[in-house]
N, C-alpha and C. Protein backbone atom coordinates (compact mmCIF):
# COMPACT_ATOMS: atom_id res chain seq x y z
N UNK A 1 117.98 78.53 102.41
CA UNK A 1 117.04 78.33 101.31
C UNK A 1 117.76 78.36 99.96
N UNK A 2 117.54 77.68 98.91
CA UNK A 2 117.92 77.06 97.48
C UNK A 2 117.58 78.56 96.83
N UNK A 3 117.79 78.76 95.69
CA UNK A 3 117.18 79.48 95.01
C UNK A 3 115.76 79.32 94.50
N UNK A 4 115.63 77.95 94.07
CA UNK A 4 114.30 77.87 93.28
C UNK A 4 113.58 77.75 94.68
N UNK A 5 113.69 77.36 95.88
CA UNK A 5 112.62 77.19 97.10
C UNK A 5 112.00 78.69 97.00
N UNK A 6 113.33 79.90 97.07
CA UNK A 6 113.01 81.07 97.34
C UNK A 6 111.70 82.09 96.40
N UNK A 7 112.47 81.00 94.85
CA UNK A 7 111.27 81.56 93.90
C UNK A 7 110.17 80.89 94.03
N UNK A 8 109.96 79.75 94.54
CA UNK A 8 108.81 79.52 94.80
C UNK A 8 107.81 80.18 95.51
N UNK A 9 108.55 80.57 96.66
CA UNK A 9 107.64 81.29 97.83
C UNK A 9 107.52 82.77 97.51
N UNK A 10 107.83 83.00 96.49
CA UNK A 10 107.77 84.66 95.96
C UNK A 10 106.52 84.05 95.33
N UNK A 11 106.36 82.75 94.30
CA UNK A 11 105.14 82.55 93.18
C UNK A 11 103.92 82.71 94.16
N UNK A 12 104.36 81.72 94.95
CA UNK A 12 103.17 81.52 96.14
C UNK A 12 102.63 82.82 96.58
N UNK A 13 103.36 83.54 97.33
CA UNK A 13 102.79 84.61 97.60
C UNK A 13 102.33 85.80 96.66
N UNK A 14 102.65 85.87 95.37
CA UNK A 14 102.11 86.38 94.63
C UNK A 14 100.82 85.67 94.23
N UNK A 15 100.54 84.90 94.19
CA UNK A 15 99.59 83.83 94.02
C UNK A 15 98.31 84.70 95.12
N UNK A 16 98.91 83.99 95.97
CA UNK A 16 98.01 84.59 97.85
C UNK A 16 97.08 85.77 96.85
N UNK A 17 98.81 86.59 97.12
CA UNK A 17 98.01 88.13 97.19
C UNK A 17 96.95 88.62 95.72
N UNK A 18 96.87 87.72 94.66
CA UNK A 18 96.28 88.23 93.51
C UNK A 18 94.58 87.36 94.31
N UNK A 19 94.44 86.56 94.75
CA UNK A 19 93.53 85.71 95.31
C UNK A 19 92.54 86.36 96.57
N UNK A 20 93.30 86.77 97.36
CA UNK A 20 92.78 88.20 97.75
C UNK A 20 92.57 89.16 97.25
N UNK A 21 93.22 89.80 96.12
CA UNK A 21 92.57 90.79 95.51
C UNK A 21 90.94 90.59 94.77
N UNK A 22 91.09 89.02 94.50
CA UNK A 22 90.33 88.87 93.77
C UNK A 22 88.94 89.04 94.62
N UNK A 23 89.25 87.87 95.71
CA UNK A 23 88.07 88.08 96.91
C UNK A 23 87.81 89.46 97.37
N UNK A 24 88.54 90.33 97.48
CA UNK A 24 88.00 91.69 97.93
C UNK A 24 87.41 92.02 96.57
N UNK A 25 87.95 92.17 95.54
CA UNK A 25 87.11 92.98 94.42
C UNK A 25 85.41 92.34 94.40
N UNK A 26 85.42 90.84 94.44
CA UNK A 26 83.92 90.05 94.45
C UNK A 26 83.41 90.70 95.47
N UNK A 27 83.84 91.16 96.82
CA UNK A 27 83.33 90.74 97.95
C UNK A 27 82.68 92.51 98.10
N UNK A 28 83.57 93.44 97.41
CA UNK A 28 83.14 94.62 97.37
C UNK A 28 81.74 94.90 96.01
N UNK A 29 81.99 94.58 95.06
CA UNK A 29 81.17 94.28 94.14
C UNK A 29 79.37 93.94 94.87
N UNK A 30 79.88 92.86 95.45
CA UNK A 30 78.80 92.41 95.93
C UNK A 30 78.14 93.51 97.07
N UNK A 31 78.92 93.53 97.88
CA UNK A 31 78.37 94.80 98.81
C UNK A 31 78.00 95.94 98.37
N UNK A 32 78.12 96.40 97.22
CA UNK A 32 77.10 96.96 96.13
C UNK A 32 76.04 97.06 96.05
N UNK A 33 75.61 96.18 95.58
CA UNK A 33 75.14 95.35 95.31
C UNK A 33 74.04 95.54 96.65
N UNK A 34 74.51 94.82 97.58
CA UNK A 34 73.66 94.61 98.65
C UNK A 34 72.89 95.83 99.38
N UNK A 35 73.85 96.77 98.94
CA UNK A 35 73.78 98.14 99.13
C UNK A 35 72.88 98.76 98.50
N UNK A 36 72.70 98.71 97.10
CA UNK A 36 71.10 98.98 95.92
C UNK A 36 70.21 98.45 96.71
N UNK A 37 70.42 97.39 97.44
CA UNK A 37 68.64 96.91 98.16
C UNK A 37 68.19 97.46 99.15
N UNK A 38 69.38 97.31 100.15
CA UNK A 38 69.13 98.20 101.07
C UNK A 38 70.20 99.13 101.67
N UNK A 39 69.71 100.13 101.76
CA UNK A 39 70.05 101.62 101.39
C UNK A 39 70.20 102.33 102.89
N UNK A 40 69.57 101.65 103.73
CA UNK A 40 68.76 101.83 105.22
C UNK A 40 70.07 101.47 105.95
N UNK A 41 70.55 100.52 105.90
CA UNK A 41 71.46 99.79 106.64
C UNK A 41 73.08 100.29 105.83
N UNK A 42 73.34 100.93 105.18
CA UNK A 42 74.43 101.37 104.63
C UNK A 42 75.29 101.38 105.57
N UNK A 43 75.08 102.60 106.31
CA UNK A 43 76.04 103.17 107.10
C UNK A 43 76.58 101.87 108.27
N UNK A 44 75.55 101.03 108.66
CA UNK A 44 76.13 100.01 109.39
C UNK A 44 76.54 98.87 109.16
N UNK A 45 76.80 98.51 108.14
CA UNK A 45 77.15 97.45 107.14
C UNK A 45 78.56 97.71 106.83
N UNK A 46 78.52 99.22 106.63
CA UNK A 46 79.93 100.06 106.29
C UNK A 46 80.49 100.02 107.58
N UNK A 47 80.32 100.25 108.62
CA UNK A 47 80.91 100.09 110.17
C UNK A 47 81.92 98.95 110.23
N UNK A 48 80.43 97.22 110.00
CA UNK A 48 81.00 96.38 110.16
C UNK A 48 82.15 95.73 109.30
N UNK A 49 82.12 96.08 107.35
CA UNK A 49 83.02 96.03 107.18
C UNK A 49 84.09 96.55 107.16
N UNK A 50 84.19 97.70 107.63
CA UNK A 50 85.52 98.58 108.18
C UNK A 50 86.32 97.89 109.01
N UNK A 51 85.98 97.42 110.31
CA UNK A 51 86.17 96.69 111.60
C UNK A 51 86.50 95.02 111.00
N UNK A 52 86.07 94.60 110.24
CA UNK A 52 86.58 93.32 109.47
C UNK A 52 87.99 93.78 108.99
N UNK A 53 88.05 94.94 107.96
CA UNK A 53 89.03 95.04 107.40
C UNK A 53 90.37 95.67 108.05
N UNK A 54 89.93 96.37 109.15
CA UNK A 54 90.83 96.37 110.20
C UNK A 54 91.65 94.80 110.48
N UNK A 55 90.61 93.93 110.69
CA UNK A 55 91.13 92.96 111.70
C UNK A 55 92.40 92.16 110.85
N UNK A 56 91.60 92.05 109.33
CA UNK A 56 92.18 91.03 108.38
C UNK A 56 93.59 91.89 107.88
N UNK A 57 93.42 93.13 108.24
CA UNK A 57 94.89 93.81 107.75
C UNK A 57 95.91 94.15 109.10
N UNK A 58 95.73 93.55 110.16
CA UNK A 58 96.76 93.95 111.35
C UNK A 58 97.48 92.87 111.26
């Protein structure tokens, strides 16, 4: 690999990872959110996104 290929794929992946941050911050926000309405279903909502975030981080 060149140098500039290498800096590229550092931009890129810095890129990725700010893009995901971004989607988790919306995506938590929102589940908030969803959470003020209903209040009932917390705890299993919280289950399922636990078990998501397992999957998307192995």
């Amino acid at each position: 690999l060149s140098d500039s290929n290498k800096r590229f794929i550092v931009y890129s992946e810095l890129g990725f990872l700010s893009i995901t941050a971004k989607v988790k911050l919306t995506a938590s926000y929102l589940f908030e959110g969803y959470r003020s309405f209903f209040p009932v279903n917390a705890d299993e909502v919280d289950t399922v996104l636990n078990d998501r975030q397992v999957i998307t981080e192995r």
